[in-house]
N, C-alpha and C. Protein backbone atom coordinates (compact mmCIF):
# COMPACT_ATOMS: atom_id res chain seq x y z
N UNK A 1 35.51 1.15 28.32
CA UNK A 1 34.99 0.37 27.19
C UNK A 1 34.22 -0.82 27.72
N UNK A 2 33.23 -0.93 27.23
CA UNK A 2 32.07 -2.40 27.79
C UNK A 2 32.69 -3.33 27.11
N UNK A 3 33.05 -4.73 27.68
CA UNK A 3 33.59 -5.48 27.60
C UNK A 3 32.43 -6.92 26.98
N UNK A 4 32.35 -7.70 26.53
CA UNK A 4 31.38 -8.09 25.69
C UNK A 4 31.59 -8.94 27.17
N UNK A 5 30.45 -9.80 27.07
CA UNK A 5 30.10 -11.18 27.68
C UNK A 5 30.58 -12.53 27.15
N UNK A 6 30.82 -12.66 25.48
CA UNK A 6 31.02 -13.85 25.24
C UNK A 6 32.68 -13.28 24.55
N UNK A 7 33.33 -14.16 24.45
CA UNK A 7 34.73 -14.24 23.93
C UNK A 7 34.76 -15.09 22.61
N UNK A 8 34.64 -14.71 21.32
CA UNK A 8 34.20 -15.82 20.75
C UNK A 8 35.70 -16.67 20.22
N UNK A 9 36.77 -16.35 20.87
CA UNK A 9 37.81 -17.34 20.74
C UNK A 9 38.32 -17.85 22.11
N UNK A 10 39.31 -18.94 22.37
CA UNK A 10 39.66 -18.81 23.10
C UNK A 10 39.16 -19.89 24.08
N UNK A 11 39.70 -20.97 24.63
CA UNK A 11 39.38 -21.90 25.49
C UNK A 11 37.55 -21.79 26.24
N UNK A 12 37.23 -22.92 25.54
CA UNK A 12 35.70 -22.79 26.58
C UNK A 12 35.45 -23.67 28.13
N UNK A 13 35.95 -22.88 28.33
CA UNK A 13 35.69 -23.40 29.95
C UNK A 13 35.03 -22.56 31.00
N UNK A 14 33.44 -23.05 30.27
CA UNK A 14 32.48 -21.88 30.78
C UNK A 14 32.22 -22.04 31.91
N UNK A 15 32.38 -23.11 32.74
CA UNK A 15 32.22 -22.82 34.47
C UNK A 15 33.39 -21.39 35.30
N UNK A 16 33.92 -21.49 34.27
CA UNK A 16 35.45 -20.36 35.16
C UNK A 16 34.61 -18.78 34.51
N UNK A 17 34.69 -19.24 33.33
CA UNK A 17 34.33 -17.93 33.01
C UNK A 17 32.73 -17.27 33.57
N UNK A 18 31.52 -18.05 33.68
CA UNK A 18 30.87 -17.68 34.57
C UNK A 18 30.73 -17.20 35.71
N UNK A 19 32.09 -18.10 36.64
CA UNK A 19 32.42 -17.57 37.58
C UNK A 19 32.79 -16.13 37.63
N UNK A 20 33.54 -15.85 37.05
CA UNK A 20 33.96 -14.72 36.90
C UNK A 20 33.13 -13.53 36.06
N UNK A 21 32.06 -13.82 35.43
CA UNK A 21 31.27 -12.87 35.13
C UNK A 21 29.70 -12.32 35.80
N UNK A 22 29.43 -13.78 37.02
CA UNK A 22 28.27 -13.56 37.27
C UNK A 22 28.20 -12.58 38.29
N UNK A 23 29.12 -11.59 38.76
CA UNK A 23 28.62 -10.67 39.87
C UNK A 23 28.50 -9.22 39.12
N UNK A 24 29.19 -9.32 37.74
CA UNK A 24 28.64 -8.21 36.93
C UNK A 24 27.28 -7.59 37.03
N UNK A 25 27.17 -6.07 36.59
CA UNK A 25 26.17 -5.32 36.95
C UNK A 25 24.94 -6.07 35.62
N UNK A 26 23.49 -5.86 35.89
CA UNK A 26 23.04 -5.86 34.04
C UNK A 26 22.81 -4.89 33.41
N UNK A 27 23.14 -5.31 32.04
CA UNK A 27 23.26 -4.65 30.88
C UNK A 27 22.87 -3.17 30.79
N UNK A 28 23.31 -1.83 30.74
CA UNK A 28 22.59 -1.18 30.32
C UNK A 28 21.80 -0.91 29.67
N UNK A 29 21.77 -1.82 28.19
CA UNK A 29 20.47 -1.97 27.77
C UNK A 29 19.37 -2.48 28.12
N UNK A 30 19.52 -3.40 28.84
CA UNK A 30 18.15 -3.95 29.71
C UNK A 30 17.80 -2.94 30.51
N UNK A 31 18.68 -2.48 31.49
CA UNK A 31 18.57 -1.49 32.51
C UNK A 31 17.66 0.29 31.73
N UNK A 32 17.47 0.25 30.41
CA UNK A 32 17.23 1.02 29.40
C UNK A 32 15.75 0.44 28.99
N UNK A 33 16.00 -1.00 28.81
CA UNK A 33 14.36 -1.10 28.00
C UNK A 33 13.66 -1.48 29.72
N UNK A 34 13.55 -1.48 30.37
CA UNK A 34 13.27 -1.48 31.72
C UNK A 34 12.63 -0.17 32.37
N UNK A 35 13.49 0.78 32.36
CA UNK A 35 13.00 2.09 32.87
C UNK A 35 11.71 2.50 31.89
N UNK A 36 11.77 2.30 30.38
CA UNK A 36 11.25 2.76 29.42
C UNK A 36 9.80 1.84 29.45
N UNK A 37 9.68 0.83 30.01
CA UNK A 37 8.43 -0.11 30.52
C UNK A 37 8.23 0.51 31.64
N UNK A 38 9.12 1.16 32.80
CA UNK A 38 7.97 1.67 33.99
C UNK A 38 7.58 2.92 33.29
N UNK A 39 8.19 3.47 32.75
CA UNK A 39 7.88 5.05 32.11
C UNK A 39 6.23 4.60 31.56
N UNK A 40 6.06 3.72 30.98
CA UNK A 40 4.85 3.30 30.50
C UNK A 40 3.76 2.87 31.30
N UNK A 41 4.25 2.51 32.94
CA UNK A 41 3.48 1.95 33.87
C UNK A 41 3.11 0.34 33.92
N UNK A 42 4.13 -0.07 32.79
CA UNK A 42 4.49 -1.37 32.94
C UNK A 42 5.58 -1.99 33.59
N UNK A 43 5.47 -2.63 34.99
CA UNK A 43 6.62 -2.88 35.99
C UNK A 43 7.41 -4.35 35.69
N UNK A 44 6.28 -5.29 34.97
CA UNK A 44 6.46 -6.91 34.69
C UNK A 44 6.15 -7.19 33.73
N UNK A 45 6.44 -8.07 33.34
CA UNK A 45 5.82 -9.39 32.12
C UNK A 45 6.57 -10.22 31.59
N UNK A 46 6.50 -10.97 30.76
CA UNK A 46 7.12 -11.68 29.99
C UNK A 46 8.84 -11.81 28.75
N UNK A 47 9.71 -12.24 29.72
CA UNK A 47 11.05 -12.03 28.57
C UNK A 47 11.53 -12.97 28.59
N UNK A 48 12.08 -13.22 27.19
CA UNK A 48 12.87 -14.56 26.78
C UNK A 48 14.44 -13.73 26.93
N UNK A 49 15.05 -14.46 27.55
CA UNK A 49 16.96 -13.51 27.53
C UNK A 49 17.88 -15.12 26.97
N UNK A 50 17.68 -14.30 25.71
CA UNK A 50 19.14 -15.25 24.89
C UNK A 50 20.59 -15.31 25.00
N UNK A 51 21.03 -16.40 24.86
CA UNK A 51 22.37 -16.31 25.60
C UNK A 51 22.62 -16.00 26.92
N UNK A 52 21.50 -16.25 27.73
CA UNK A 52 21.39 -16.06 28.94
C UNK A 52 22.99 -16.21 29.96
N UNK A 53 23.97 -17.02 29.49
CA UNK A 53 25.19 -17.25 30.49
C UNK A 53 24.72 -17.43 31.58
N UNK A 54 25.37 -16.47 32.59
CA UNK A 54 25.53 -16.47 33.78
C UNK A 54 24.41 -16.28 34.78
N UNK A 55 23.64 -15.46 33.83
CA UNK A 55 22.43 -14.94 34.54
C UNK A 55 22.28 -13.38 35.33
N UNK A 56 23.60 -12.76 34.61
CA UNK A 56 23.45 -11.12 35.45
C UNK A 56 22.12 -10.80 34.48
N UNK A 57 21.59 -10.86 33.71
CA UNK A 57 20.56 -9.69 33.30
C UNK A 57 19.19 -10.78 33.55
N UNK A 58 19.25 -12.12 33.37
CA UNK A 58 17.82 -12.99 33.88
C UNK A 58 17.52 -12.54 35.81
N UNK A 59 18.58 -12.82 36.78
CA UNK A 59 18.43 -12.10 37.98
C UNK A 59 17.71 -10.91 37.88
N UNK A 60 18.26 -10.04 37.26
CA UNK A 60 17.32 -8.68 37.36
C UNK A 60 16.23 -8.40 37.35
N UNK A 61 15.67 -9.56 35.59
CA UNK A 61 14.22 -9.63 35.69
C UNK A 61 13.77 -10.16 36.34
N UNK A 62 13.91 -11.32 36.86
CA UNK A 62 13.40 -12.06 37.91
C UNK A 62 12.97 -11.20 39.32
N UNK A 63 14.38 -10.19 39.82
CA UNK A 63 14.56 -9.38 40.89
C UNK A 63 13.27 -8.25 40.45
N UNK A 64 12.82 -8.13 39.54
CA UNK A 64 11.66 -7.21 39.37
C UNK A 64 10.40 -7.91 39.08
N UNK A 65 9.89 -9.17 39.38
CA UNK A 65 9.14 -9.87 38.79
C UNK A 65 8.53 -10.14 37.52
N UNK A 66 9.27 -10.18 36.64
CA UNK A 66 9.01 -11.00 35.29
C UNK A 66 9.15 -12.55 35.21
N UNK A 67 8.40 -12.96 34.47
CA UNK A 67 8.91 -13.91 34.31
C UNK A 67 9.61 -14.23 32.96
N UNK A 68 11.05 -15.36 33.11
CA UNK A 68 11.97 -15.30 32.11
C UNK A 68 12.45 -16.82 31.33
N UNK A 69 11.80 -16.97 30.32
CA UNK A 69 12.84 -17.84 29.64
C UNK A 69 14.28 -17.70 29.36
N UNK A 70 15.28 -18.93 30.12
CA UNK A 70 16.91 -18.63 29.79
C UNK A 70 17.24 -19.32 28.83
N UNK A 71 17.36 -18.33 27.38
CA UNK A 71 18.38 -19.62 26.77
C UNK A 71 19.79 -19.80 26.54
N UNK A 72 20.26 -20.59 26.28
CA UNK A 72 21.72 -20.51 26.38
C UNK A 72 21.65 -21.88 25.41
N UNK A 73 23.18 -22.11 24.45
CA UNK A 73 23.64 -23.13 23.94
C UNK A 73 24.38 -24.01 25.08
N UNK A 74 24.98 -23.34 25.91
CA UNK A 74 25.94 -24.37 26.86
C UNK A 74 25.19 -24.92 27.60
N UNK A 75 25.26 -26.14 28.29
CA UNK A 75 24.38 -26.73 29.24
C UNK A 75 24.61 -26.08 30.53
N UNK A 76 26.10 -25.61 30.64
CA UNK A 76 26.63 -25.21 32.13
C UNK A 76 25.91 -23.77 32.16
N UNK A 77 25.23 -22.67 31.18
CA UNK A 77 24.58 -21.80 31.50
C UNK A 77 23.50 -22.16 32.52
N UNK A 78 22.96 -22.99 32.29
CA UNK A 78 21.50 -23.23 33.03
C UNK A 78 21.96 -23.42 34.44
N UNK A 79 22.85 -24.73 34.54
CA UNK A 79 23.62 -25.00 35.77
C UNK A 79 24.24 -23.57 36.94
N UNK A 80 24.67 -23.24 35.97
CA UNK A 80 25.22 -21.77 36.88
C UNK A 80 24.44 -20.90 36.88
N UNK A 81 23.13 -20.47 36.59
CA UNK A 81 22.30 -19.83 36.77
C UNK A 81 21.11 -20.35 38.01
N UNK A 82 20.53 -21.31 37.77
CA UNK A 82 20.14 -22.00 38.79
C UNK A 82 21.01 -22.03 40.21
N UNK A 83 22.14 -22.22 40.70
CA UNK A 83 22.76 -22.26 41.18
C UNK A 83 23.39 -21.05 42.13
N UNK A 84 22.65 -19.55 41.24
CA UNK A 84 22.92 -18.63 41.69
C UNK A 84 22.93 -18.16 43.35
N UNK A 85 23.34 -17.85 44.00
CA UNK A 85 22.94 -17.20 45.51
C UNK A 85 21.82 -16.39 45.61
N UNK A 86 22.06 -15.50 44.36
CA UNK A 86 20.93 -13.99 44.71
C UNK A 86 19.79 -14.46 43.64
N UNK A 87 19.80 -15.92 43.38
CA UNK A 87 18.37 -15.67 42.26
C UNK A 87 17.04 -15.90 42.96
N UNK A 88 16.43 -14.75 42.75
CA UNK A 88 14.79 -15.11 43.68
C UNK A 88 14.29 -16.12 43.57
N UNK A 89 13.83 -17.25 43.78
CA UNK A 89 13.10 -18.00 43.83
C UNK A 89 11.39 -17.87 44.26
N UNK A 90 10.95 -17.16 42.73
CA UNK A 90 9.85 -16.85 42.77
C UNK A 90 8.91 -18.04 42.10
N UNK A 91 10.13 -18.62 41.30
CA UNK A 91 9.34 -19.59 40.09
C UNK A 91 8.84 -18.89 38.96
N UNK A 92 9.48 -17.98 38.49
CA UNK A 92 9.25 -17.22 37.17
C UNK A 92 10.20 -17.48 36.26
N UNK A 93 11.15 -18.03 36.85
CA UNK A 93 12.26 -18.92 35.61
C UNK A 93 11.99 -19.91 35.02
N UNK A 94 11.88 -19.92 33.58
CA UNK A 94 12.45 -21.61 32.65
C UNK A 94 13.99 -21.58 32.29
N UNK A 95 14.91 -22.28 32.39
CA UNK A 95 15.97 -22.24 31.28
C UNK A 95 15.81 -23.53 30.15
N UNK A 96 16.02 -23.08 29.29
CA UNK A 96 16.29 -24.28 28.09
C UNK A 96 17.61 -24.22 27.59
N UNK A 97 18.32 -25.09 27.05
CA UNK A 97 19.43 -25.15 26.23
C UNK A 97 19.04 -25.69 25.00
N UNK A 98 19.70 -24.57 24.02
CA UNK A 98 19.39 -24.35 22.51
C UNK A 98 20.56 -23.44 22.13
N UNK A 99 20.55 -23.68 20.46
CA UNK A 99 21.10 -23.19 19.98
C UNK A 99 19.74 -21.73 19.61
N UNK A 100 20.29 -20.54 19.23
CA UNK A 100 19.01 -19.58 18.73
C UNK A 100 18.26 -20.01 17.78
N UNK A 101 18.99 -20.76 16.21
CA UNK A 101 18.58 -21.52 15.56
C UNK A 101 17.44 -22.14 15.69
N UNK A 102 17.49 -22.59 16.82
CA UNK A 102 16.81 -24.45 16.78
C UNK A 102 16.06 -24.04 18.22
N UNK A 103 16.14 -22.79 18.91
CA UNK A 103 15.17 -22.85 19.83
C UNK A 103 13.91 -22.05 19.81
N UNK A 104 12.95 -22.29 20.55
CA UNK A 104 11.39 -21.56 19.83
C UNK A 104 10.88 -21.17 21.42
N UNK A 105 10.10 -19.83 21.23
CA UNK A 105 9.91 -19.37 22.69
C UNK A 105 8.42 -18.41 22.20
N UNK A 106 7.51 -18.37 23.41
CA UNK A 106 6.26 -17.65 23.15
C UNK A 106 6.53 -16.01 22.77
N UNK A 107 5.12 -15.82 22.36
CA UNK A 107 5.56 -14.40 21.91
C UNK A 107 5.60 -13.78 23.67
N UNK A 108 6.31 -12.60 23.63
CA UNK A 108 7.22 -11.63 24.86
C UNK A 108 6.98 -10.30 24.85
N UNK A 109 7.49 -9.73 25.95
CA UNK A 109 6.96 -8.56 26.00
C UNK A 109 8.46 -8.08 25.61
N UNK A 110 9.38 -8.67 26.03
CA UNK A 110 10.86 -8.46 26.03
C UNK A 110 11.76 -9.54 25.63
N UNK A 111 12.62 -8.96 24.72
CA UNK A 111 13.38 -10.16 24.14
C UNK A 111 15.04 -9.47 24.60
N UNK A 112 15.68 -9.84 25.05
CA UNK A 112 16.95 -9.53 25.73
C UNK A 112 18.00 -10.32 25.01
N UNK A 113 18.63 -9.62 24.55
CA UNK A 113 20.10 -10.46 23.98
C UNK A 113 21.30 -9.69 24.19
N UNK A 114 22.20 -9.74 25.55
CA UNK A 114 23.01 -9.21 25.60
C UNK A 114 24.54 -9.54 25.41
N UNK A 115 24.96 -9.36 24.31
CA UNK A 115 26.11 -9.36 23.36
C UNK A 115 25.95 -11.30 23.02
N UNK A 116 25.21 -11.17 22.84
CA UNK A 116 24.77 -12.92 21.88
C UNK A 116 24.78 -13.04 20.36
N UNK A 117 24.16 -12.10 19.81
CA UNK A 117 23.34 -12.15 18.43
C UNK A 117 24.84 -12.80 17.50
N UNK A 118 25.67 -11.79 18.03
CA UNK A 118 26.98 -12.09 17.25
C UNK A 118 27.39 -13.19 16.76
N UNK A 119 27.31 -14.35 17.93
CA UNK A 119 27.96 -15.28 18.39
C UNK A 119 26.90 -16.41 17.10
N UNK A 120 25.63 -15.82 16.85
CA UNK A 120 24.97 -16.78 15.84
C UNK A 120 25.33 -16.63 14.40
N UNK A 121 25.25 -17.89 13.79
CA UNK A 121 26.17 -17.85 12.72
C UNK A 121 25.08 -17.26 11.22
N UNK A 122 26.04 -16.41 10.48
CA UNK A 122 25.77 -15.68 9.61
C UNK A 122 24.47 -16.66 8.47
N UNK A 123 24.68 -17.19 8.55
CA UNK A 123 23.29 -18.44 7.45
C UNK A 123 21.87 -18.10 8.96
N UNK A 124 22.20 -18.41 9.75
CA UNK A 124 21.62 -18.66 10.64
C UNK A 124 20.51 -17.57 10.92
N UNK A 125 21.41 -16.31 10.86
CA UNK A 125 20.73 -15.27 11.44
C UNK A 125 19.80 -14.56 10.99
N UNK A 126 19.15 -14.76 9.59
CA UNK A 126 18.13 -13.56 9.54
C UNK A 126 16.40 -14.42 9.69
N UNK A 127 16.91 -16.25 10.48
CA UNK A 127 15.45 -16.76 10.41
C UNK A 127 15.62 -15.95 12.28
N UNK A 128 17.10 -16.36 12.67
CA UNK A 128 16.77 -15.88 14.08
C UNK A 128 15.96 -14.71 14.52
N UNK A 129 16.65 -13.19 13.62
CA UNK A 129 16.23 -12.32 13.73
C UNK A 129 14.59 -11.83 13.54
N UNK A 130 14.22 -13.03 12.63
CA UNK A 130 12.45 -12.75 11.88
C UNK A 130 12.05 -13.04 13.33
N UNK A 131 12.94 -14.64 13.86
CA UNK A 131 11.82 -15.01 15.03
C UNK A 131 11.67 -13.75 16.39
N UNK A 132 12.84 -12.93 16.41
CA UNK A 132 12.55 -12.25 17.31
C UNK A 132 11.97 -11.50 17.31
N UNK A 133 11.69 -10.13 16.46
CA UNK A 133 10.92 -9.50 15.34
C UNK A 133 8.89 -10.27 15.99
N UNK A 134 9.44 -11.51 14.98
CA UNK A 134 7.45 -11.73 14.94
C UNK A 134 7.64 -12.71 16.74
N UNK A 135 7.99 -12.21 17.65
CA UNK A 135 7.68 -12.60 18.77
C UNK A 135 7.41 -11.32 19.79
N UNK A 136 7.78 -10.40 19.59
CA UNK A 136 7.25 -9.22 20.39
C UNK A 136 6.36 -8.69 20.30
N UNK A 137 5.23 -8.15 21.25
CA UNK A 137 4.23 -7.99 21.81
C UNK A 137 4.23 -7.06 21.23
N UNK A 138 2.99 -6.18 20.71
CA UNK A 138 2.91 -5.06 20.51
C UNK A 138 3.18 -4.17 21.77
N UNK A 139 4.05 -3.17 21.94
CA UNK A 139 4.61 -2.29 22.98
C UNK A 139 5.90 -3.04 23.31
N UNK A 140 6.27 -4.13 22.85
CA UNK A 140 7.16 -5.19 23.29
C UNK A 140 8.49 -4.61 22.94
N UNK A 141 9.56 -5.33 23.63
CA UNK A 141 10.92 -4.24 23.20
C UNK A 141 12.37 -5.28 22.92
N UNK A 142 13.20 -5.03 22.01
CA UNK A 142 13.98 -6.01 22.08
C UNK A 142 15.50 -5.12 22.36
N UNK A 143 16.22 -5.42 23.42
CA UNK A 143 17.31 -5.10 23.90
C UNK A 143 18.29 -5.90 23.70
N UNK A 144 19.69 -5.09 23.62
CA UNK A 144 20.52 -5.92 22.99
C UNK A 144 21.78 -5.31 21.77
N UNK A 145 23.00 -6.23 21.59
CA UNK A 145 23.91 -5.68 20.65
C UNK A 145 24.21 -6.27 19.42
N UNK A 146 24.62 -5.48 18.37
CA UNK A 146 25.20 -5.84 17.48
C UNK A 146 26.45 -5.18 17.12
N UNK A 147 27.40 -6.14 16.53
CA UNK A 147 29.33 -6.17 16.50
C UNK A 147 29.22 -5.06 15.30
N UNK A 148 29.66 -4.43 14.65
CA UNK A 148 29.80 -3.80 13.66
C UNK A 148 31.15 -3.85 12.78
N UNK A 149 31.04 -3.64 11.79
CA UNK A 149 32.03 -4.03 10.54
C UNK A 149 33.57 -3.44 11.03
N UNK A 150 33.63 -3.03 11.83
CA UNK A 150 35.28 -2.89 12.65
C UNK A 150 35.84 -3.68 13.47
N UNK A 151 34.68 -4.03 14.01
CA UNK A 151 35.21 -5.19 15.30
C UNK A 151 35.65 -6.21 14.37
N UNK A 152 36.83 -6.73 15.43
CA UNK A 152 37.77 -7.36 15.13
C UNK A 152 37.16 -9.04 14.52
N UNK A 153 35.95 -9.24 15.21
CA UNK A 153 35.13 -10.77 14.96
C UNK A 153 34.72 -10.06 13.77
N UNK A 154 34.33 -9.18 13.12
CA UNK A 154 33.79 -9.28 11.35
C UNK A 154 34.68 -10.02 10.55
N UNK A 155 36.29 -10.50 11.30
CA UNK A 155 37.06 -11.14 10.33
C UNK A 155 36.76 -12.16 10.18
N UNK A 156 36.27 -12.98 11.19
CA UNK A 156 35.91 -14.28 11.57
C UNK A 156 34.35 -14.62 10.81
N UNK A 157 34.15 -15.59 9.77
CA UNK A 157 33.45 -15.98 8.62
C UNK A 157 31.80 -16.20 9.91
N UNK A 158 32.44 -17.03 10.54
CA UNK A 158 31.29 -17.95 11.97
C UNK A 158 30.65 -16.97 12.75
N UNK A 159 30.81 -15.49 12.46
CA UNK A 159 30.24 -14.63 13.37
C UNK A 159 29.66 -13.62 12.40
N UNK A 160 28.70 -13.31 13.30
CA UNK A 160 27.54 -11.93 12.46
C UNK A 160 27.57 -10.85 12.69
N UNK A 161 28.24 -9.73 11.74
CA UNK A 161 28.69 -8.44 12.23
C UNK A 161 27.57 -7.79 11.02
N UNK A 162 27.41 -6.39 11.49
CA UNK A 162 26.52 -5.71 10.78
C UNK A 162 27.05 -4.11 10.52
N UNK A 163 26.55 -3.12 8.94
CA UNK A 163 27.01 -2.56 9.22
C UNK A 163 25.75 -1.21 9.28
N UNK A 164 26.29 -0.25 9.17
CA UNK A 164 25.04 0.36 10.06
C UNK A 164 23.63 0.59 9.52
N UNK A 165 24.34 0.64 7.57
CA UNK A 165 22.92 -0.02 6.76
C UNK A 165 22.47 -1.20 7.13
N UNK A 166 22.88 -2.18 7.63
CA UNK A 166 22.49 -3.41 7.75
C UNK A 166 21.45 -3.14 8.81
N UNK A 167 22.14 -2.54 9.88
CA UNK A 167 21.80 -2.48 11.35
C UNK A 167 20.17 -1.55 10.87
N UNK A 168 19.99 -0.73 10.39
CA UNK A 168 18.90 0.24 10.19
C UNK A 168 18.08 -0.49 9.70
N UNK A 169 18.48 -1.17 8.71
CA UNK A 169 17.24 -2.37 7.76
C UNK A 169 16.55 -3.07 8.61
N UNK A 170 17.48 -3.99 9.45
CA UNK A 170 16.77 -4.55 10.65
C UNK A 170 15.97 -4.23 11.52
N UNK A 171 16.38 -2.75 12.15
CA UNK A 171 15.52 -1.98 12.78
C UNK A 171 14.45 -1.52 12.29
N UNK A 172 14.43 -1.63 11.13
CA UNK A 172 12.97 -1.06 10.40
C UNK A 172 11.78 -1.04 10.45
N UNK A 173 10.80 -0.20 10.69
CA UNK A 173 9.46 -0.61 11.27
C UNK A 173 9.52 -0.68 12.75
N UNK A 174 10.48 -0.74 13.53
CA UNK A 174 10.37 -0.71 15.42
C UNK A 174 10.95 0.91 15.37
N UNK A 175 10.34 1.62 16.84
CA UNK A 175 10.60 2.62 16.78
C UNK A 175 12.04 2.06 18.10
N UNK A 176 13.20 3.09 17.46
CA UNK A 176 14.64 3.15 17.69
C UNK A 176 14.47 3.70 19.37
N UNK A 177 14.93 3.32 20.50
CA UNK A 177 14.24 4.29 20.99
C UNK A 177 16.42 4.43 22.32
N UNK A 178 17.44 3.36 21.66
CA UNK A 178 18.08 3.63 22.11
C UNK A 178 19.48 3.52 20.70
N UNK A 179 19.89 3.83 20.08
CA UNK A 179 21.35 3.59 19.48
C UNK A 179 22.09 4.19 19.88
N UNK A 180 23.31 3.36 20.28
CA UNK A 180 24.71 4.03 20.78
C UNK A 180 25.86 3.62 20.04
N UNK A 181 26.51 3.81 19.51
CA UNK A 181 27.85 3.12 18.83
C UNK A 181 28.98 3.16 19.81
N UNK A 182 30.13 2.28 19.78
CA UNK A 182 31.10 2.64 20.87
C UNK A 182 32.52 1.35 19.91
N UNK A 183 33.00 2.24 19.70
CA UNK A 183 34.46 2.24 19.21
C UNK A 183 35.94 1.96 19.87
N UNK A 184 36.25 1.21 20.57
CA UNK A 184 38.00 1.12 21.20
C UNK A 184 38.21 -0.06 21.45
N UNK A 185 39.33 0.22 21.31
CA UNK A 185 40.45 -0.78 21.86
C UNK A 185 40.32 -1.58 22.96
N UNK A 186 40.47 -2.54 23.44
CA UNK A 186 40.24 -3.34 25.26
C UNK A 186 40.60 -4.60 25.22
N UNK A 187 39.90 -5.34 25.65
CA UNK A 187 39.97 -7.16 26.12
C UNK A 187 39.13 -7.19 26.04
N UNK A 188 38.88 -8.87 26.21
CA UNK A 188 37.65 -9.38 26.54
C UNK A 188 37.77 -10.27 27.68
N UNK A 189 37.01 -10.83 28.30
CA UNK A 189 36.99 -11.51 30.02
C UNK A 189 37.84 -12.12 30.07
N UNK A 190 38.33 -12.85 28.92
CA UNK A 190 39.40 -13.98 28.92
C UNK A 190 41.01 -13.58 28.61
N UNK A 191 40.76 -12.01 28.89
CA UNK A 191 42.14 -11.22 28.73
C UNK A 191 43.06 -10.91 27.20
N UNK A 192 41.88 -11.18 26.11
CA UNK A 192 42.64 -11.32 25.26
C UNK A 192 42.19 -9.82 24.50
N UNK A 193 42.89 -9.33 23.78
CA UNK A 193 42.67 -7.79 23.50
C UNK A 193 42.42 -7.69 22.32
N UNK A 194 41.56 -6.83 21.92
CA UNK A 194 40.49 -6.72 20.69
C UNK A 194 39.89 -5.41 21.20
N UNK A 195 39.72 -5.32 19.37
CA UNK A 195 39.17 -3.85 18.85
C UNK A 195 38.19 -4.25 18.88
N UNK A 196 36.56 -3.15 19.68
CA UNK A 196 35.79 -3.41 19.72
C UNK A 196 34.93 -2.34 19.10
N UNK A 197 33.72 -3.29 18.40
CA UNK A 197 32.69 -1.79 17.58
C UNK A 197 31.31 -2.33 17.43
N UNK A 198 30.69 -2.00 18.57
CA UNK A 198 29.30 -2.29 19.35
C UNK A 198 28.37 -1.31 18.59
N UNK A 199 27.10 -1.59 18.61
CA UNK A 199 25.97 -0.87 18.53
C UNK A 199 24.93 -1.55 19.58
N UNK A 200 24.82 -0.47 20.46
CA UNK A 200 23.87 -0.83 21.62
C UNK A 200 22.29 -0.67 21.55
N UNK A 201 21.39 -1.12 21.66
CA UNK A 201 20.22 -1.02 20.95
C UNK A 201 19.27 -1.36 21.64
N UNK A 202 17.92 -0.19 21.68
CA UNK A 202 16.80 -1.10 22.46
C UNK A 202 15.93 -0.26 21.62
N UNK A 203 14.86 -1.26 21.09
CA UNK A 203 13.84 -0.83 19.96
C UNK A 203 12.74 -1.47 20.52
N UNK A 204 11.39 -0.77 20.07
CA UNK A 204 10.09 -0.89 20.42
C UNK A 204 9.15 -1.33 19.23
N UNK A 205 8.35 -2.41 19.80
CA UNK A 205 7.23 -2.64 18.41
C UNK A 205 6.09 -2.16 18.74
N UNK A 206 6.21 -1.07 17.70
CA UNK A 206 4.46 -0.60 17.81
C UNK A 206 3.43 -1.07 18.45
């Protein structure tokens, strides 16, 4: 079972938990809208990665030459990303700290949100979602998850779960080009155990 990245309960003491998440592999969905850009003969360009954390999926792009806006709400994201051992130092990184809300980024070829969207709060989310939407490039791709109406955070008012009508509406107009659903039982980094119900997703704009 894929284990989310953010814990949305549970002591924040994001220097430990970074620690402990940044040697993770990235995302299969990135690793998905990635292959599906060389398939096209596009190797680089431009991605904003929200909720950036630790920096396993900004490294990657970087490690393939893109260049990447990091955003993250915590300040210690940026810190521990910068800070990395294996991050190229090509100079294709910005990080900013923002909330999704309240942060604004050029239009992209790639918009990366791996297990973030959730974590933005339900009022919040459908200006977030427009902005990501009217920021992709034509051919542009947005990778990334959404919690679904089982997971255990749909109980929780402060978090944005979707259900698969929801999820389709959104997708509407981008061609679908990955959905996966995934259903069980597990933890999350911080050891605490929860029912999990993902939809894994990487969609294309015309």
């Amino acid at each position: 079972m894929t284990e989310s990245d953010r814990d949305a309960k549970g002591p924040r003491d994001w220097k430990a938990y970074y620690s402990a998440t940044e040697a993770r592999p990235p995302r299969p969905t990135l690793l998905r809208a990635l292959s599906l850009f060389e398939d096209e003969g596009r190797t680089k360009g431009r991605a904003v990665d929200l909720g950036s954390g630790g920096g396993r999926d900004a490294v990657e792009l970087l490690r393939r030459g893109w260049q990447v806006l990091a955003i993250d709400a915590e300040p210690q994201a940026a810190q521990s990303l910068g800070g990395r051992p294996d991050l190229p130092r090509s100079g294709g990184l910005v990080t900013r700290t923002a909330r999704f809300e309240e942060a604004r980024w050029p239009e992209v070829d790639l918009v990366n949100a791996s297990f973030s969207l959730p974590i933005c709060r339900p009022a919040a989310f459908p200006a977030v979602w427009a902005a990501i939407r009217g920021s992709l490039r034509p051919g542009g791709r947005f990778a990334g998850q959404f919690y679904g109406e089982r997971d255990d955070f749909a109980r929780d008012p402060h978090l944005t779960c979707h259900t698969a009508e929801q999820t389709a509406a959104m997708l509407e107009g981008l061609e679908v080009e990955m959905l996966d659903e995934e259903e069980a039982d597990g933890v999350t980094p911080r050891g605490r155990r929860k029912h999990w119900h993902i939809r894994h997703v990487v969609a294309r704009q015309p």
